[in-house]
Protein backbone atom coordinates (compact mmCIF):
# COMPACT_ATOMS: atom_id res chain seq x y z
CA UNK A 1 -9.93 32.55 29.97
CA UNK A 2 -8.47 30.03 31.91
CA UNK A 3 -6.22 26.99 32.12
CA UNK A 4 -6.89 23.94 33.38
CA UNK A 5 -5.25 20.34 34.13
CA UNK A 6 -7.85 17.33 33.67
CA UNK A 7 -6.57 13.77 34.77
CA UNK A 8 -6.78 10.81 32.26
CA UNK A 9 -6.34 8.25 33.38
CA UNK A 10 -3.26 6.16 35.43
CA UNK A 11 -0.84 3.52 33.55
CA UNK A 12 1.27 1.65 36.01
CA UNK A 13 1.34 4.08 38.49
CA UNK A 14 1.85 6.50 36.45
CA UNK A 15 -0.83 9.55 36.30
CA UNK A 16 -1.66 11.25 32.83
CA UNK A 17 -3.48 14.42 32.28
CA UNK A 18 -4.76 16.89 29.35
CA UNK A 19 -4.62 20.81 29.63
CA UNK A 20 -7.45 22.88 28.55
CA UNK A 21 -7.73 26.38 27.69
CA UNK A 22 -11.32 27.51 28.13
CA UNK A 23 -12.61 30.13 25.77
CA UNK A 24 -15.30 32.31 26.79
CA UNK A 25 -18.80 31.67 24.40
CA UNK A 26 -18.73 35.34 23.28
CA UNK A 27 -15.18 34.55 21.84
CA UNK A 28 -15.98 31.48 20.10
CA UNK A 29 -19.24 33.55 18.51
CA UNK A 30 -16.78 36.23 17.57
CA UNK A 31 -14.22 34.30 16.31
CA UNK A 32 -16.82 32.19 14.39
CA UNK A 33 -15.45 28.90 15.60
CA UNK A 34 -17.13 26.20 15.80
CA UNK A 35 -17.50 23.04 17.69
CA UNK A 36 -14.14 20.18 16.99
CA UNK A 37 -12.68 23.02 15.12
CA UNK A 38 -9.18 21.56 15.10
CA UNK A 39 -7.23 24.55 15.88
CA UNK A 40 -3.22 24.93 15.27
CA UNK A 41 -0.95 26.41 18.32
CA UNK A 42 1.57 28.63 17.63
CA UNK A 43 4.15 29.97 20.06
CA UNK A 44 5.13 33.61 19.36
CA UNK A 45 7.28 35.89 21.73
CA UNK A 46 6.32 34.10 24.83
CA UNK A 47 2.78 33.50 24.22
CA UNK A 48 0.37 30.97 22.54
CA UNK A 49 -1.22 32.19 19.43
CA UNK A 50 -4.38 29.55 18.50
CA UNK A 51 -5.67 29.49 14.82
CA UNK A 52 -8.00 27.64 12.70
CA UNK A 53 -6.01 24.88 10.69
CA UNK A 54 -7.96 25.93 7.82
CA UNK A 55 -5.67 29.54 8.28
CA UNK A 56 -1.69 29.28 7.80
CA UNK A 57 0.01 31.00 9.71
CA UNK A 58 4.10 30.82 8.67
């Protein structure tokens, strides 16, 4: 997987970007995600944890 910064666009000077984590297509099948699957981040110990919203994680 990686990580990676995408410029937006610039407002007054001022430069905005996005970061995207990109997920391998064997780990999507796996996972059974599927495309514009909104997904809800969760930090735990230091890391990112990334579930379906449709699965609750408390």
């Amino acid at each position: 997987m990686r990580l990676q910064k995408h410029y937006v666009r610039t407002v007054k000077d001022k430069d905005y970007s996005k970061w995207v984590v990109v997920i391998p297509p064997e780990k999507v099948k796996e996972l059974d995600w599927k495309e514009s699957e909104e997904l809800e981040p969760k930090i735990f110990h230091g890391g990112l944890i990334l579930l379906p919203k449709k699965l609750k994680l408390k």
